[in-house]
PDB file of N, CA and C in Angstrom:
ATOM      1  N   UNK A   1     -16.931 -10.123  -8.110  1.00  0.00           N
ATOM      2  CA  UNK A   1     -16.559 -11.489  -7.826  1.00  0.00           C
ATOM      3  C   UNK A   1     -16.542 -12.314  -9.105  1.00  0.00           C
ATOM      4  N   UNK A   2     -17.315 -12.393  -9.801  1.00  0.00           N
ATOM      5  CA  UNK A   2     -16.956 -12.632 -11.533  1.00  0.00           C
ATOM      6  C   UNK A   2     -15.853 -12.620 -12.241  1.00  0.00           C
ATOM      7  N   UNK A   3     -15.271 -11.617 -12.346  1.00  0.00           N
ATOM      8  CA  UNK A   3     -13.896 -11.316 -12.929  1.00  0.00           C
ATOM      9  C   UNK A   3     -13.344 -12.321 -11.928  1.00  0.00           C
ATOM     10  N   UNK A   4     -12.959 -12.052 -10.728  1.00  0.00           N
ATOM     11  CA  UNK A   4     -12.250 -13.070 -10.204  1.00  0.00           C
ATOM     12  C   UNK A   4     -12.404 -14.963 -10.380  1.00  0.00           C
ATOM     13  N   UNK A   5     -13.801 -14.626 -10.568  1.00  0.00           N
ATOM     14  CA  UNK A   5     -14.297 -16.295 -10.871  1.00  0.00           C
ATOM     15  C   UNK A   5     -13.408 -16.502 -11.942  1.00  0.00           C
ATOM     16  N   UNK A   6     -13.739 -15.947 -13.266  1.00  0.00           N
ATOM     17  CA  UNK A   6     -12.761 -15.874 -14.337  1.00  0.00           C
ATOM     18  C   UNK A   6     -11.268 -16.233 -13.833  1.00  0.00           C
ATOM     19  N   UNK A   7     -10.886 -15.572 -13.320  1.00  0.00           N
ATOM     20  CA  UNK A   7      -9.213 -15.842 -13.466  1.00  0.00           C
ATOM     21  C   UNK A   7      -9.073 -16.948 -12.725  1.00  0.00           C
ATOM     22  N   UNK A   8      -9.557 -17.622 -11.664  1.00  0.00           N
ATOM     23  CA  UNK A   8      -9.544 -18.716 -11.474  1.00  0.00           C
ATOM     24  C   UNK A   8      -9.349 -19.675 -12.139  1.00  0.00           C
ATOM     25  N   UNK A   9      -9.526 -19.615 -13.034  1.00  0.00           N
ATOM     26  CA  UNK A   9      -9.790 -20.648 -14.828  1.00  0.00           C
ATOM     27  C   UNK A   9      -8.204 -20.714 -14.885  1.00  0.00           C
ATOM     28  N   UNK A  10      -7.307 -19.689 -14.275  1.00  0.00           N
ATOM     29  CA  UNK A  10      -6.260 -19.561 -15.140  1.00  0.00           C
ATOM     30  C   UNK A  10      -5.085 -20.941 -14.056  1.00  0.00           C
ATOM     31  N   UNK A  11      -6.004 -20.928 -13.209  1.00  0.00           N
ATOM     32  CA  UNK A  11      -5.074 -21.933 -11.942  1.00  0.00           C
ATOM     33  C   UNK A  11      -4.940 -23.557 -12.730  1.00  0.00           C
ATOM     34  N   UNK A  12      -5.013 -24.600 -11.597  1.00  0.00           N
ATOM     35  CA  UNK A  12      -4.359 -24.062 -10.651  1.00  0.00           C
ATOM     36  C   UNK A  12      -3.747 -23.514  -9.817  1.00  0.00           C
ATOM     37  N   UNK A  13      -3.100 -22.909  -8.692  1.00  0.00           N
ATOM     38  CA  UNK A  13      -2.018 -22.077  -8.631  1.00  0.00           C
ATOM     39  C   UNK A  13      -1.393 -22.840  -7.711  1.00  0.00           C
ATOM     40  N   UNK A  14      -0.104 -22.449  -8.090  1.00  0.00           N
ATOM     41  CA  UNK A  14       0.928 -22.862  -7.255  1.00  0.00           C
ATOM     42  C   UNK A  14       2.074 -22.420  -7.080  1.00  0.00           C
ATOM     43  N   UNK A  15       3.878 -23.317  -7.134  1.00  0.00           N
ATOM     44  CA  UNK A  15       4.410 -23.023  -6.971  1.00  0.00           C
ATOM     45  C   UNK A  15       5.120 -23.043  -8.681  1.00  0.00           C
ATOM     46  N   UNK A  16       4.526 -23.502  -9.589  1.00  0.00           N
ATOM     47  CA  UNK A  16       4.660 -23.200 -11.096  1.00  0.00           C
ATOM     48  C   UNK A  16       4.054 -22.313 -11.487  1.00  0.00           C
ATOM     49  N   UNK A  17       2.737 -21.493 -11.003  1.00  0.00           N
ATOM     50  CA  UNK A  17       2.024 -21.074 -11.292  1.00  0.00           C
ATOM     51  C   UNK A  17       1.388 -20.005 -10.524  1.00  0.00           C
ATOM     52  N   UNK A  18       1.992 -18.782 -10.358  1.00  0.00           N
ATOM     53  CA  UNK A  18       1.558 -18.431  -8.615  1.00  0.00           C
ATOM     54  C   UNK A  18       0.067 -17.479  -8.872  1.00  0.00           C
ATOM     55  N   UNK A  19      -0.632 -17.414  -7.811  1.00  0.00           N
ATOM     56  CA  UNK A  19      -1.813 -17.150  -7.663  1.00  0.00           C
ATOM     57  C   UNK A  19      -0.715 -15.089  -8.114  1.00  0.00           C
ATOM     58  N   UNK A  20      -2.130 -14.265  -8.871  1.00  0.00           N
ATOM     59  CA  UNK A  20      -1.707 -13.182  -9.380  1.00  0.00           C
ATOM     60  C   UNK A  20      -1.518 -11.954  -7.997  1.00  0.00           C
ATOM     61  N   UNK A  21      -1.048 -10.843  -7.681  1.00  0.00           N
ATOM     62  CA  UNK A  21      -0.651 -10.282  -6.743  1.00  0.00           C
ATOM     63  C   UNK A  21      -1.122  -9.124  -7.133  1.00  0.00           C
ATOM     64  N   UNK A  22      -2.013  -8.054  -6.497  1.00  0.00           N
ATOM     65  CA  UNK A  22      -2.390  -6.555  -7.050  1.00  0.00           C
ATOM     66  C   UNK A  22      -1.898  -6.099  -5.574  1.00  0.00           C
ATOM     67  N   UNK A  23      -1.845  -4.177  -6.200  1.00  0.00           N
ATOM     68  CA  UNK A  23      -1.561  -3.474  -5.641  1.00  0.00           C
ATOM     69  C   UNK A  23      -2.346  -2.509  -5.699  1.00  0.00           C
ATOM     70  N   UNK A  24      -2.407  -1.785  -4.306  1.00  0.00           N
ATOM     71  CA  UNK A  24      -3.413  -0.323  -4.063  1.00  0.00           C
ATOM     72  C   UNK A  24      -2.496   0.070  -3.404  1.00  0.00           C
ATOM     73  N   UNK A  25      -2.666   1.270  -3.964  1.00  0.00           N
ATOM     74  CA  UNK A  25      -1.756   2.618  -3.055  1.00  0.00           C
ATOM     75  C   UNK A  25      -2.797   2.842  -1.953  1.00  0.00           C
ATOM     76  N   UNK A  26      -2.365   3.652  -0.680  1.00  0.00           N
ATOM     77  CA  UNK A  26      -2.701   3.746   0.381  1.00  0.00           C
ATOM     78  C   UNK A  26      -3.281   5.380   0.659  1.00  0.00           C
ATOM     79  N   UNK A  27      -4.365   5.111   0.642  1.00  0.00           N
ATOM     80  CA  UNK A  27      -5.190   6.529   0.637  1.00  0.00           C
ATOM     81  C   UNK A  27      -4.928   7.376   1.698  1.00  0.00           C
ATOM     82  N   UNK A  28      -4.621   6.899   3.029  1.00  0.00           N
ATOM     83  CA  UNK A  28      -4.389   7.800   4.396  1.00  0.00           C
ATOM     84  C   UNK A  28      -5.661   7.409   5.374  1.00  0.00           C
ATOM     85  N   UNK A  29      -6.679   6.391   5.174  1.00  0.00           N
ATOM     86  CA  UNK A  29      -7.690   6.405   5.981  1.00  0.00           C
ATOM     87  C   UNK A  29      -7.398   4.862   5.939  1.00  0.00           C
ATOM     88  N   UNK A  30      -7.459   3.977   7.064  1.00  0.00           N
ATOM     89  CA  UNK A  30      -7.382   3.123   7.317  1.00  0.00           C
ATOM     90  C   UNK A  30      -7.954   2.553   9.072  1.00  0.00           C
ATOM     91  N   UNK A  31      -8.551   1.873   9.049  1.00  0.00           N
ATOM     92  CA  UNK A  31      -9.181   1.066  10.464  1.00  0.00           C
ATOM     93  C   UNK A  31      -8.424  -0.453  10.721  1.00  0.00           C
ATOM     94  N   UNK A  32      -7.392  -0.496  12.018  1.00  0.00           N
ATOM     95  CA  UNK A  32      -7.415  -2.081  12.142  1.00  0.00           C
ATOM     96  C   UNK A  32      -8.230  -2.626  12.932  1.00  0.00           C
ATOM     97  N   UNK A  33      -8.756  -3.980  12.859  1.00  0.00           N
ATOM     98  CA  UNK A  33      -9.641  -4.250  13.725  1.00  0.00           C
ATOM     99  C   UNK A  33      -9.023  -5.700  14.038  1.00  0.00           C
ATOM    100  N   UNK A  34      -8.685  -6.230  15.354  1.00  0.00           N
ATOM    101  CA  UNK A  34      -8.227  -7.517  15.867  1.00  0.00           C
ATOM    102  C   UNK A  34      -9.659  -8.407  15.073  1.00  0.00           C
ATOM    103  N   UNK A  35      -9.092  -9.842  15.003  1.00  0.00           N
ATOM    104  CA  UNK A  35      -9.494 -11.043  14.516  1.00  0.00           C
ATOM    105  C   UNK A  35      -8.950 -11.989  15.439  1.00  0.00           C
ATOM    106  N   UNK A  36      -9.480 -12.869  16.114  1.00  0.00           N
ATOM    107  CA  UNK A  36      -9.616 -14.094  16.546  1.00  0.00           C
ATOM    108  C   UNK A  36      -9.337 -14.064  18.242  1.00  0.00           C
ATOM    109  N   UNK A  37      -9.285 -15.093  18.605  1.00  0.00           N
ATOM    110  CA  UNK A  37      -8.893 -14.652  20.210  1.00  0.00           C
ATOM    111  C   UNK A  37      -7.711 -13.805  20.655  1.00  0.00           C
ATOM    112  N   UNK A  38      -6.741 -14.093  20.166  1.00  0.00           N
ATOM    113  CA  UNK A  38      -5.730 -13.612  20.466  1.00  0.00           C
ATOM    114  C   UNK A  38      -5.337 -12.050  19.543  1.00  0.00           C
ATOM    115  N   UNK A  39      -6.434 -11.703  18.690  1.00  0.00           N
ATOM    116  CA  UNK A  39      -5.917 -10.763  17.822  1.00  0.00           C
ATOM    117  C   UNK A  39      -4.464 -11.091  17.588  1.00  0.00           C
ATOM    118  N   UNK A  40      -4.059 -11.568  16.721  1.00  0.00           N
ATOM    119  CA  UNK A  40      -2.590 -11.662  16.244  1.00  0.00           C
ATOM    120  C   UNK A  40      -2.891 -11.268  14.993  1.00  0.00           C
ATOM    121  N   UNK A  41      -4.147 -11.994  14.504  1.00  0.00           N
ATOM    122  CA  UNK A  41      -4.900 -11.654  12.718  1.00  0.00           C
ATOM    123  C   UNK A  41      -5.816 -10.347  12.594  1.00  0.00           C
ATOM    124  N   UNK A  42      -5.744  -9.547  11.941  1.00  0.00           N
ATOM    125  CA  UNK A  42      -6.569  -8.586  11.666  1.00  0.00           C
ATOM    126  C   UNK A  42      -6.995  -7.898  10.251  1.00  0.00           C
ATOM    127  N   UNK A  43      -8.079  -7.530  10.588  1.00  0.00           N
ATOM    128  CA  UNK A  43      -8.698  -6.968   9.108  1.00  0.00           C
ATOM    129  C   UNK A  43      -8.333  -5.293   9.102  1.00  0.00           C
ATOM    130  N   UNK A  44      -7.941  -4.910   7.996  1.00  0.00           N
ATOM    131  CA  UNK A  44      -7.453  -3.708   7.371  1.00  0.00           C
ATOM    132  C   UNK A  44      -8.514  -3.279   7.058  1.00  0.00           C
ATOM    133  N   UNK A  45      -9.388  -2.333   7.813  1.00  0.00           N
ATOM    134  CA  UNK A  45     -10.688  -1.496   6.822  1.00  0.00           C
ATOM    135  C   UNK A  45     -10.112  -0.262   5.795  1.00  0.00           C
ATOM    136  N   UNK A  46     -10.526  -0.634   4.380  1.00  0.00           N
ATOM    137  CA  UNK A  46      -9.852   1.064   3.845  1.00  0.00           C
ATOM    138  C   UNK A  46     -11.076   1.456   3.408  1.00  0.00           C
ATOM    139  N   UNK A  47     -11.920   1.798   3.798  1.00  0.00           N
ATOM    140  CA  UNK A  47     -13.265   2.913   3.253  1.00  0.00           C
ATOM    141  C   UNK A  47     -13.693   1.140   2.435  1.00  0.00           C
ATOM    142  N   UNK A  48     -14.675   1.435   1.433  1.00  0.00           N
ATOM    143  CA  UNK A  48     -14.982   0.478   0.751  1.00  0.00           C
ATOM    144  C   UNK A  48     -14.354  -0.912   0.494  1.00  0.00           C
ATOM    145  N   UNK A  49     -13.140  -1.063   1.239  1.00  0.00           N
ATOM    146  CA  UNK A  49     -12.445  -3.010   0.481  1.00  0.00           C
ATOM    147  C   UNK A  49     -11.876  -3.172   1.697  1.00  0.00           C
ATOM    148  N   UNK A  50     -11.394  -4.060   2.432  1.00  0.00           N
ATOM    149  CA  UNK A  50     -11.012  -4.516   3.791  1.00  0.00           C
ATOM    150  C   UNK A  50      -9.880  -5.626   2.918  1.00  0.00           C
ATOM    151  N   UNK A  51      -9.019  -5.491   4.096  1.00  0.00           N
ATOM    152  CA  UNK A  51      -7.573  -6.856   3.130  1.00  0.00           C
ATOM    153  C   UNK A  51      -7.717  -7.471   4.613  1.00  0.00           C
ATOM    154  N   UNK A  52      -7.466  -9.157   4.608  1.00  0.00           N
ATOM    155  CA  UNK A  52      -7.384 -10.160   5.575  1.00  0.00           C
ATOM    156  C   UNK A  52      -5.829  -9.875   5.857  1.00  0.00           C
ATOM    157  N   UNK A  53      -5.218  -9.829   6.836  1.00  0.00           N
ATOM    158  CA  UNK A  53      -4.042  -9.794   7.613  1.00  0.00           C
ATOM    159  C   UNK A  53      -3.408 -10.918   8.779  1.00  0.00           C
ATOM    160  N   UNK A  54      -2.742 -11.710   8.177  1.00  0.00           N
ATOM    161  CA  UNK A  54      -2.871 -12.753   9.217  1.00  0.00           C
ATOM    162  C   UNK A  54      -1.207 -13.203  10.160  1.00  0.00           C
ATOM    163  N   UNK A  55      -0.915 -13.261  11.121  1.00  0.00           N
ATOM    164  CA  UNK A  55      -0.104 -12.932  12.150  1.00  0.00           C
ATOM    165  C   UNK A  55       0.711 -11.684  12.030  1.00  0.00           C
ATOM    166  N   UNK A  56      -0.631 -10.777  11.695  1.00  0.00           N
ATOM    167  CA  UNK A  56       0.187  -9.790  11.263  1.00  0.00           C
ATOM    168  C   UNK A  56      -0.319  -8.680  12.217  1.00  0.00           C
ATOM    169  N   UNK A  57      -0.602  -8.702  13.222  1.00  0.00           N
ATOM    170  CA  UNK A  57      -1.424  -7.496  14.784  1.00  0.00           C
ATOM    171  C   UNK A  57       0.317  -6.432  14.841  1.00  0.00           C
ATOM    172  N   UNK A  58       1.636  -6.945  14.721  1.00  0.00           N
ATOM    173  CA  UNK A  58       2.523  -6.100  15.318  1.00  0.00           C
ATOM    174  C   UNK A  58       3.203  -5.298  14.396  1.00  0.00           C
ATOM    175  N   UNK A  59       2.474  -5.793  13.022  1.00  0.00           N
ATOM    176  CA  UNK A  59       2.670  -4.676  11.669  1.00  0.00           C
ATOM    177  C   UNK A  59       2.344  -3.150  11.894  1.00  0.00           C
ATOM    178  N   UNK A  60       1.093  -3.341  12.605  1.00  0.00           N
ATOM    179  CA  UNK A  60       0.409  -1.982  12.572  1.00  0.00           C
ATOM    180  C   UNK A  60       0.868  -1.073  14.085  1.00  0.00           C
ATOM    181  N   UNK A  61       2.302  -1.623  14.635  1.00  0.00           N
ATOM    182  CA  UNK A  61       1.940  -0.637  16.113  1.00  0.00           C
ATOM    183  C   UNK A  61       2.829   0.318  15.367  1.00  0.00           C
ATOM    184  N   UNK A  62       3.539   0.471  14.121  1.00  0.00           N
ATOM    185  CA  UNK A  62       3.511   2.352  13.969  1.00  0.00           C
ATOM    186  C   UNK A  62       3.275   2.113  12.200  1.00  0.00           C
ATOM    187  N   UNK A  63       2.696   2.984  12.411  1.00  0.00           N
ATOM    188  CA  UNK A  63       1.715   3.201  10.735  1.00  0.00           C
ATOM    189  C   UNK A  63       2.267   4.329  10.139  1.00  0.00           C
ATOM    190  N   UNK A  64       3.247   4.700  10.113  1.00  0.00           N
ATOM    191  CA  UNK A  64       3.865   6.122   9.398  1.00  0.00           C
ATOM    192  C   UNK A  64       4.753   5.262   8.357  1.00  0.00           C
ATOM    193  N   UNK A  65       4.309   6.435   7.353  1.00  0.00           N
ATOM    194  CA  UNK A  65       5.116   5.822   6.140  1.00  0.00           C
ATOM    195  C   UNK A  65       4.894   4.468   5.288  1.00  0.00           C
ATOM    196  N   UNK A  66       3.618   4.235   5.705  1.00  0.00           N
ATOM    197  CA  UNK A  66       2.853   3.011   4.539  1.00  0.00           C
ATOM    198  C   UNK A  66       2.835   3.892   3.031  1.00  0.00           C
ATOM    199  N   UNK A  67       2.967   3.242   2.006  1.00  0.00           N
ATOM    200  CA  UNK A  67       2.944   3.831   0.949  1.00  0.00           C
ATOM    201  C   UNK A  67       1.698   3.187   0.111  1.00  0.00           C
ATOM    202  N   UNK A  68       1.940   1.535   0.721  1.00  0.00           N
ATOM    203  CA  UNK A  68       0.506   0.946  -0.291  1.00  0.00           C
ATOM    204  C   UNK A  68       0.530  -0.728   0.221  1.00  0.00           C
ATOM    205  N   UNK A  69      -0.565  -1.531  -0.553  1.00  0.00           N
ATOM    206  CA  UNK A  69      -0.666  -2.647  -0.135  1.00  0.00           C
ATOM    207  C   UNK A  69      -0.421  -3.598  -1.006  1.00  0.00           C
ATOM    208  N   UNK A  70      -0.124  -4.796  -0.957  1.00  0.00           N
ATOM    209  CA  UNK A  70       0.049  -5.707  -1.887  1.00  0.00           C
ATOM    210  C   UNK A  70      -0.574  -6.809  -1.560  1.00  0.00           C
ATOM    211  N   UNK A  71      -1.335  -7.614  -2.330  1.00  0.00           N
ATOM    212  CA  UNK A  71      -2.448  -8.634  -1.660  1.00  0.00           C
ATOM    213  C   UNK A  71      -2.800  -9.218  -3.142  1.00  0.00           C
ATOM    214  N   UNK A  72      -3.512 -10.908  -2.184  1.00  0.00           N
ATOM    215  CA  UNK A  72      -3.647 -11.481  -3.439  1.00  0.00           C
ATOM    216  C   UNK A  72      -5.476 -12.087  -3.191  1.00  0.00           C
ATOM    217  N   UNK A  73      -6.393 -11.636  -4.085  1.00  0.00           N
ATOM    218  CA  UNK A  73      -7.734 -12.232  -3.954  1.00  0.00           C
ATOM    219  C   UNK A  73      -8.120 -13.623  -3.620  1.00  0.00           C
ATOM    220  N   UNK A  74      -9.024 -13.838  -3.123  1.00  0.00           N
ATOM    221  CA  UNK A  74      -8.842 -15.519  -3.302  1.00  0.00           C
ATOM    222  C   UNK A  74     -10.422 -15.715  -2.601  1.00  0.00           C
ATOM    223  N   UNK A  75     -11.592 -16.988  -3.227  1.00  0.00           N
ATOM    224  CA  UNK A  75     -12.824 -17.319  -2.559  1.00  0.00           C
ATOM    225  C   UNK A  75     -12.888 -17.765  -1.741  1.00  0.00           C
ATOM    226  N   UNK A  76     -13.978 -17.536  -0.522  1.00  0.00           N
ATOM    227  CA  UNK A  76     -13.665 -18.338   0.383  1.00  0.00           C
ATOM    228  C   UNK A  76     -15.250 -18.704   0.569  1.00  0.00           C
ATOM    229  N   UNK A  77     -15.431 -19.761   1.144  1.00  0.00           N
ATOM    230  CA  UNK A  77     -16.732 -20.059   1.513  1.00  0.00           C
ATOM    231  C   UNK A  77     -16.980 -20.650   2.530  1.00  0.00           C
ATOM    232  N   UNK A  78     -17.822 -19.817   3.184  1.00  0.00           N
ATOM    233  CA  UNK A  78     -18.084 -20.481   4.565  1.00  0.00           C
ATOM    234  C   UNK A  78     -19.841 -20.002   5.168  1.00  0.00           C
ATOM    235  N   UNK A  79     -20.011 -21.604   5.500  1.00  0.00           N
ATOM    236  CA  UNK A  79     -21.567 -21.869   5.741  1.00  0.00           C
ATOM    237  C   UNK A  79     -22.064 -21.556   4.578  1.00  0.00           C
ATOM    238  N   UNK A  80     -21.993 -22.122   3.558  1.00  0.00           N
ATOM    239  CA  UNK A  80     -22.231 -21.979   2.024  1.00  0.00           C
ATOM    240  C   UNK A  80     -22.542 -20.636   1.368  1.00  0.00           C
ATOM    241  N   UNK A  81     -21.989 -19.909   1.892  1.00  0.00           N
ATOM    242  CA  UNK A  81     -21.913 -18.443   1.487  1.00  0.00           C
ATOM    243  C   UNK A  81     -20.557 -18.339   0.312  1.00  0.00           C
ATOM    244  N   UNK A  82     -20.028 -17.583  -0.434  1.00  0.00           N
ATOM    245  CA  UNK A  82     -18.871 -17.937  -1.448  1.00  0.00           C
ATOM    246  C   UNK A  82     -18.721 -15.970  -1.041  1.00  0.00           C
ATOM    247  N   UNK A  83     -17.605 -15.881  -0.863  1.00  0.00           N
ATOM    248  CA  UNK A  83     -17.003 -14.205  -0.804  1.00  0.00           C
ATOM    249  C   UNK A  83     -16.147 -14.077  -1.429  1.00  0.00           C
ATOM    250  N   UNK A  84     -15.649 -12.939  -2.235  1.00  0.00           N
ATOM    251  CA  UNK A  84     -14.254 -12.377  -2.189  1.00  0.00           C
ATOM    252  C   UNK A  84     -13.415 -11.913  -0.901  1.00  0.00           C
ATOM    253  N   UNK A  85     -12.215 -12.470  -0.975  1.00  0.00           N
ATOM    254  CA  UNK A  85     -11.736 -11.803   0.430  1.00  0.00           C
ATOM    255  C   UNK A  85      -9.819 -11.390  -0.175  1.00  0.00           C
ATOM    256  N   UNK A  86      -9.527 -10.383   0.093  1.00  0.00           N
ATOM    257  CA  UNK A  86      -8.498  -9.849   0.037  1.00  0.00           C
ATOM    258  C   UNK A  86      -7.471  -9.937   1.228  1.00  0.00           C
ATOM    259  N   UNK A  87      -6.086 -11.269   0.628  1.00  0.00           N
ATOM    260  CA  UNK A  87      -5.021 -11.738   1.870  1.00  0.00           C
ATOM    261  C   UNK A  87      -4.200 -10.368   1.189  1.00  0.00           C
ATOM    262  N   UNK A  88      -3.905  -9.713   2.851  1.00  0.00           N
ATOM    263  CA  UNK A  88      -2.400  -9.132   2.609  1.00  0.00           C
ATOM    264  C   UNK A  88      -1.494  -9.863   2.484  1.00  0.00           C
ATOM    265  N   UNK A  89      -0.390  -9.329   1.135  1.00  0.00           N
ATOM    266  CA  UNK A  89       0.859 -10.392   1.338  1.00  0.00           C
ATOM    267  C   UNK A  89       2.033  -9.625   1.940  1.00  0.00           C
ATOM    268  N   UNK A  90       1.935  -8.195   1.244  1.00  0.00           N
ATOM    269  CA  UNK A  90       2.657  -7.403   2.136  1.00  0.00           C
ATOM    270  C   UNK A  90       2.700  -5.893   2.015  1.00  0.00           C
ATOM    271  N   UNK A  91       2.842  -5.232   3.357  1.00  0.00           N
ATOM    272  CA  UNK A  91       2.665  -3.687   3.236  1.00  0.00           C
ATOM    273  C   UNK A  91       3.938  -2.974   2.267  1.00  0.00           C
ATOM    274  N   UNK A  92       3.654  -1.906   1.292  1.00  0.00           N
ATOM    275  CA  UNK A  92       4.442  -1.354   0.974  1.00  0.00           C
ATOM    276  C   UNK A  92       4.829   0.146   1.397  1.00  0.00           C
ATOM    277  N   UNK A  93       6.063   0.240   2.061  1.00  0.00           N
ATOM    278  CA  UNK A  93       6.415   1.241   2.650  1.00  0.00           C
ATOM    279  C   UNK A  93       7.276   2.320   2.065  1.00  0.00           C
ATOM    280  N   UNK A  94       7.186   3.899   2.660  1.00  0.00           N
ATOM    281  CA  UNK A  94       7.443   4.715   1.913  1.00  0.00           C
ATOM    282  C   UNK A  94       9.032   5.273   2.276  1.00  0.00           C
ATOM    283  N   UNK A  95       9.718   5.261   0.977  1.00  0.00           N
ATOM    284  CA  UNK A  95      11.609   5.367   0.634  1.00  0.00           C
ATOM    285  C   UNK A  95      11.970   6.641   1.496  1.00  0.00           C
ATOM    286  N   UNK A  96      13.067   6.318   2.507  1.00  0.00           N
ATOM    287  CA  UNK A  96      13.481   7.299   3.731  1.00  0.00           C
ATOM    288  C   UNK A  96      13.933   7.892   3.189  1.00  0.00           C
TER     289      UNK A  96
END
């Protein structure tokens, strides 16, 4: 969470300036788990790092051919707790 504190320094971010975008290739083990009442939002478990997914429940009804993820870090704090949390921005899928 440090390093990330760091690059924060580099913001604001915006639409001059866009928040930075990483990528992980997609190992083959993955858990979705619904978020909120309606599950529409869900968390991506991959073994050790989880990515936030948000109106995104009808991404995952066929999972063949994910190649990797693309997501952007960002703090969040809630009940004065401060986390790293990883937004999906978008799945990368594998060339037919």
């Amino acid at each position: 969470m440090s390093t990330w504190s760091e690059a924060v320094a580099l913001g604001p971010f915006g639409m001059e300036n866009p928040a930075p975008m990483l990528y992980s290739p997609y190992g083959g083990q993955m858990s979705v788990v619904p978020l909120g009442k309606t599950g529409k939002h869900v968390k991506i478990e991959l073994g050790s790092a989880s990515l936030l997914a948000f109106s995104a429940a009808d991404m995952f009804d066929d999972r063949g051919g994910i190649d990797g993820w693309v997501y952007k870090p960002r703090l969040d704090t809630w009940r004065n707790v401060t986390s790293l949390q990883f937004i999906l921005e978008k799945m990368v899928m594998q060339e037919q």
